[in-house]
C-alpha atoms as a PDB file:
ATOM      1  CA  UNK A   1       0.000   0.000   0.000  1.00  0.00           C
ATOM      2  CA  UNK A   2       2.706   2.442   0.897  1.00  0.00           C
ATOM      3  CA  UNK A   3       4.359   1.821  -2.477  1.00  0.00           C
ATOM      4  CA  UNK A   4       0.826   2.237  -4.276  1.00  0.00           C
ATOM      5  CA  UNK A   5       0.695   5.931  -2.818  1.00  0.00           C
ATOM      6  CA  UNK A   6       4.164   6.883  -4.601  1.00  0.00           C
ATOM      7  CA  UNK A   7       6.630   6.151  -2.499  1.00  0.00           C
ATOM      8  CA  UNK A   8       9.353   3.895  -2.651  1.00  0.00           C
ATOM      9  CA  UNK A   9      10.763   1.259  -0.167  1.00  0.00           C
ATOM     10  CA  UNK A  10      14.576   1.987   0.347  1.00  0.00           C
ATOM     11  CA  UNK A  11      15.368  -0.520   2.506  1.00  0.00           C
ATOM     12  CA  UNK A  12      12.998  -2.888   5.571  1.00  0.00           C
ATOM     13  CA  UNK A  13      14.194  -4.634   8.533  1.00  0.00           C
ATOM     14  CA  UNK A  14      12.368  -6.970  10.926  1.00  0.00           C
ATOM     15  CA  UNK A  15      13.025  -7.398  14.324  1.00  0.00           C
ATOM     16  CA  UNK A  16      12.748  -7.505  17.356  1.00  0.00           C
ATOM     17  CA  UNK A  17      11.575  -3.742  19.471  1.00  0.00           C
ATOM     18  CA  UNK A  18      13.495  -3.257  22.804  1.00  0.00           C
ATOM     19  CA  UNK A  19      12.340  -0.867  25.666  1.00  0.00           C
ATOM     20  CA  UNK A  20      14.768   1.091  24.561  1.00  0.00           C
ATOM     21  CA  UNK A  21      13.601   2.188  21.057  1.00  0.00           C
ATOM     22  CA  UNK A  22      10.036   2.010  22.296  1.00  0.00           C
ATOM     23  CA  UNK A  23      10.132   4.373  25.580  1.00  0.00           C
ATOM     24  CA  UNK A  24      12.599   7.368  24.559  1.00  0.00           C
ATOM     25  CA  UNK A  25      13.126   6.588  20.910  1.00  0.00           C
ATOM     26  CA  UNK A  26       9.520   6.181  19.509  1.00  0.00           C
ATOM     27  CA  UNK A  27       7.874   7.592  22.597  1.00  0.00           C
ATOM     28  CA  UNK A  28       8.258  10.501  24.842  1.00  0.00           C
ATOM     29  CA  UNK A  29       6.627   9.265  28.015  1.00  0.00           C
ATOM     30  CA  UNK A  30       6.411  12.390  29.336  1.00  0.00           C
ATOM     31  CA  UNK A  31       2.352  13.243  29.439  1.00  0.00           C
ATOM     32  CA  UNK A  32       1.795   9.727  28.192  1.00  0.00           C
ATOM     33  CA  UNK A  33      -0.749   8.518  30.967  1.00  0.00           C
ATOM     34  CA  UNK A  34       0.878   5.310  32.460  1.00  0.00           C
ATOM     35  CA  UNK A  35      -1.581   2.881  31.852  1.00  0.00           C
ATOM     36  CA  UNK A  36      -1.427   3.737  27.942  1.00  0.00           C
ATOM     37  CA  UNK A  37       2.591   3.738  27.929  1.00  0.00           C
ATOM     38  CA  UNK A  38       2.528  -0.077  29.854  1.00  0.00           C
ATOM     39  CA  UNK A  39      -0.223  -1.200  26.577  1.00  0.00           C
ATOM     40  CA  UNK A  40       2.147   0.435  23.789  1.00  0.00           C
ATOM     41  CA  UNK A  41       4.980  -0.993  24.996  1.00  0.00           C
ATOM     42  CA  UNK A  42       3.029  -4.565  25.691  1.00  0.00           C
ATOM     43  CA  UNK A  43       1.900  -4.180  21.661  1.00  0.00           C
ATOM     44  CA  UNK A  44       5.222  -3.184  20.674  1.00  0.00           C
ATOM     45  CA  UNK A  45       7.344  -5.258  22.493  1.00  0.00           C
ATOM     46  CA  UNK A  46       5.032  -8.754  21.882  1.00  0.00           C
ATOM     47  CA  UNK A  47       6.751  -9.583  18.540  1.00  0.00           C
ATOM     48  CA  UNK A  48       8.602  -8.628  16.133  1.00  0.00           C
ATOM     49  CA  UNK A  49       7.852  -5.418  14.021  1.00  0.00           C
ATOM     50  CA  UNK A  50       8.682  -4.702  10.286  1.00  0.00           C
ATOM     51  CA  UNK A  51      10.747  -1.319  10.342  1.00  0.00           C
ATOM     52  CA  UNK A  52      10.929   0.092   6.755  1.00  0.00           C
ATOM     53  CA  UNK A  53      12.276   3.389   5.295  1.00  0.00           C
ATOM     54  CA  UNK A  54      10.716   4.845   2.685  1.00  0.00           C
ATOM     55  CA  UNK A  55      11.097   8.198   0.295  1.00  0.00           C
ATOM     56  CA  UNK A  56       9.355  10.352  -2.214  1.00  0.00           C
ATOM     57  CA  UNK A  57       7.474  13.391  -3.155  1.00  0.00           C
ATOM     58  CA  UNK A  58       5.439  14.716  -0.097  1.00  0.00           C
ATOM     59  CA  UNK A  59       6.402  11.489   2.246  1.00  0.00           C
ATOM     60  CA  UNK A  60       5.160  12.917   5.332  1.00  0.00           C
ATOM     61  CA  UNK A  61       1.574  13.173   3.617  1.00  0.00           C
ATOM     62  CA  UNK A  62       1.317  10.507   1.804  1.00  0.00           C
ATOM     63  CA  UNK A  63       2.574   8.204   4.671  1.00  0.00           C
ATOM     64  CA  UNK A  64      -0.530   9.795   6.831  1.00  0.00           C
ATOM     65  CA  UNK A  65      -2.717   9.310   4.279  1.00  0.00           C
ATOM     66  CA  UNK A  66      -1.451   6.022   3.625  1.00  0.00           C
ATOM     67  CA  UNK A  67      -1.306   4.725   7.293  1.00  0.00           C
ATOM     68  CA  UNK A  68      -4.116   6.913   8.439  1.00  0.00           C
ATOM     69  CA  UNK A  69      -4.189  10.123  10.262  1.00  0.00           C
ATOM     70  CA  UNK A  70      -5.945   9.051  13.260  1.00  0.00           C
ATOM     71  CA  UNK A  71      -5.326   6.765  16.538  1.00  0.00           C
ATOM     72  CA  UNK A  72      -8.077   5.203  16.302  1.00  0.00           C
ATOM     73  CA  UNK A  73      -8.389   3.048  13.286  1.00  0.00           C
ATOM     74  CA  UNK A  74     -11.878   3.194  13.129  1.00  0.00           C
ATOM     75  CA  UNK A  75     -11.936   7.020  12.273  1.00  0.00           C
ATOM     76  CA  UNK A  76      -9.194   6.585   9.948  1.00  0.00           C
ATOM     77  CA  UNK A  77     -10.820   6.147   5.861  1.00  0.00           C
ATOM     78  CA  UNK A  78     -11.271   2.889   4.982  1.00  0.00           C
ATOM     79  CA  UNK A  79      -8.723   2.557   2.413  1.00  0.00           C
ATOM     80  CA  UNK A  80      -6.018   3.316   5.050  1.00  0.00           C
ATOM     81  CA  UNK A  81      -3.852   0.581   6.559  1.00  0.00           C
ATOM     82  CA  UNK A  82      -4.810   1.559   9.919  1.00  0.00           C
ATOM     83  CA  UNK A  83      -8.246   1.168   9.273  1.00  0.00           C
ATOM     84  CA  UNK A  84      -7.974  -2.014   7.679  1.00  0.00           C
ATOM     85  CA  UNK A  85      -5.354  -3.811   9.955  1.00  0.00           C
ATOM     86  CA  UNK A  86      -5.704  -1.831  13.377  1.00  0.00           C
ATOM     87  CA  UNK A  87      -8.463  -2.953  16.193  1.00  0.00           C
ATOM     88  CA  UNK A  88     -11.441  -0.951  16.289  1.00  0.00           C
ATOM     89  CA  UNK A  89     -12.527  -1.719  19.689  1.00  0.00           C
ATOM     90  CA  UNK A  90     -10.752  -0.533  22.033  1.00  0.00           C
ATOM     91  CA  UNK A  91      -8.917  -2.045  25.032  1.00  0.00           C
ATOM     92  CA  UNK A  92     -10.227  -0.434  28.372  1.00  0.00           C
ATOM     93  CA  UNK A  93      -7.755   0.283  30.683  1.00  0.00           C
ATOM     94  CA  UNK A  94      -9.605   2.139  33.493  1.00  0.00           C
ATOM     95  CA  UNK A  95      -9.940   5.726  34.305  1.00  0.00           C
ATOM     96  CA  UNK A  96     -11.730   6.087  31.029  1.00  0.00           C
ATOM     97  CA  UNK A  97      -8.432   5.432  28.969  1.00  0.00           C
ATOM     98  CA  UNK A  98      -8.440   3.665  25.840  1.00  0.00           C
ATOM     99  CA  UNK A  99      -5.733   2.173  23.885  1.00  0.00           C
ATOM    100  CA  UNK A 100      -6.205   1.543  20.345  1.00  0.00           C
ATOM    101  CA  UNK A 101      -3.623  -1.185  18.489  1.00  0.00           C
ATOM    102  CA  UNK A 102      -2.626   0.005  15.602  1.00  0.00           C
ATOM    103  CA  UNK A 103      -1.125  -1.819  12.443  1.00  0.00           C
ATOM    104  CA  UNK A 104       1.499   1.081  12.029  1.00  0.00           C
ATOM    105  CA  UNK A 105       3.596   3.519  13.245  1.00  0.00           C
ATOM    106  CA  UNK A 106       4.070   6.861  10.760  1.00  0.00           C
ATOM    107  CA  UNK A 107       5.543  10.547  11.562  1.00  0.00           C
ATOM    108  CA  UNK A 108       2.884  13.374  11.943  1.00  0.00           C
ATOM    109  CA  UNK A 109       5.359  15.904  11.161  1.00  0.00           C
ATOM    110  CA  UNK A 110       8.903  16.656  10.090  1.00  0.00           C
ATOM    111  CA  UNK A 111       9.893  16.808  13.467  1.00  0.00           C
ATOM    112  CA  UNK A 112       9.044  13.431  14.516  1.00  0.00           C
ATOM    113  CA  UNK A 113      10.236  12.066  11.015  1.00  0.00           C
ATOM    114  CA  UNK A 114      13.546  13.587  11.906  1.00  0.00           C
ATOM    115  CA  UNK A 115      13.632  11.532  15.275  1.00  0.00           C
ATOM    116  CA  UNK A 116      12.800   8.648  14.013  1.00  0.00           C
ATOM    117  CA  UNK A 117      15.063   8.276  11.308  1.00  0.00           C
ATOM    118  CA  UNK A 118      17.407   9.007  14.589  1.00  0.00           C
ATOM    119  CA  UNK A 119      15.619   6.598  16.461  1.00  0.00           C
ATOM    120  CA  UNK A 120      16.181   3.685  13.584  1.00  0.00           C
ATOM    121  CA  UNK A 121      19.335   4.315  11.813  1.00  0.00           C
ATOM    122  CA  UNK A 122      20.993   1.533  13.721  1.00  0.00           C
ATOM    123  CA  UNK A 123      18.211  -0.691  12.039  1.00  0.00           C
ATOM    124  CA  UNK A 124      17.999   0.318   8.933  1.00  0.00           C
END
């Protein structure tokens, strides 16, 4: 799907996320409720995750488009992969937090696409 919208797969990796790369590298846990942290890292950290890097024209768009712009999958369009790989019931977690799985990670901005090219050099 991601090469469908225009972009092009430079190189993919899959392996194994640690703590590490989750917590600090992927995630700033700072304002991250702790309940929601402990089920991001249980999702991330339960298997092995396919880490690609891609490029092209408008990447940062087309990789929200692509993936979907929201964290919930089920208000993400329908041709998105987060929409059709990502839970749409939630898991409750208490205290009226939800966490929504989703089928994959993308940058919402250049900022965060800077860090995590940072974040997965070593991988890639």
């Amino acid at each position: 799907m991601v090469e469908e919208s225009g972009l092009y797969v430079v190189s993919r990796n899959t392996r194994e996320l640690t703590e590490n790369l989750v917590v600090g590298g992927m995630y700033n846990p700072e304002g991250i409720p702790t309940p929601v942290l402990d089920a991001t890292k249980r999702h991330l950290l339960s298997g092995p995750s396919e880490v690609i890097l891609v490029k092209g024209d408008a990447v940062i768009n087309k990789l929200l488009t692509t993936v979907g712009v929201k964290t919930n999958p089920a208000l993400c369009t329908p041709d998105s992969i987060r929409y059709i790989y990502g839970d749409h019931v939630p898991k409750e977690l208490g205290q009226g937090l939800k966490y929504y799985r989703n089928a994959a990670h993308r940058p919402r901005d250049a900022a965060e696409n800077k860090s995590n090219l940072e974040t997965f050099r070593e991988i890639l």
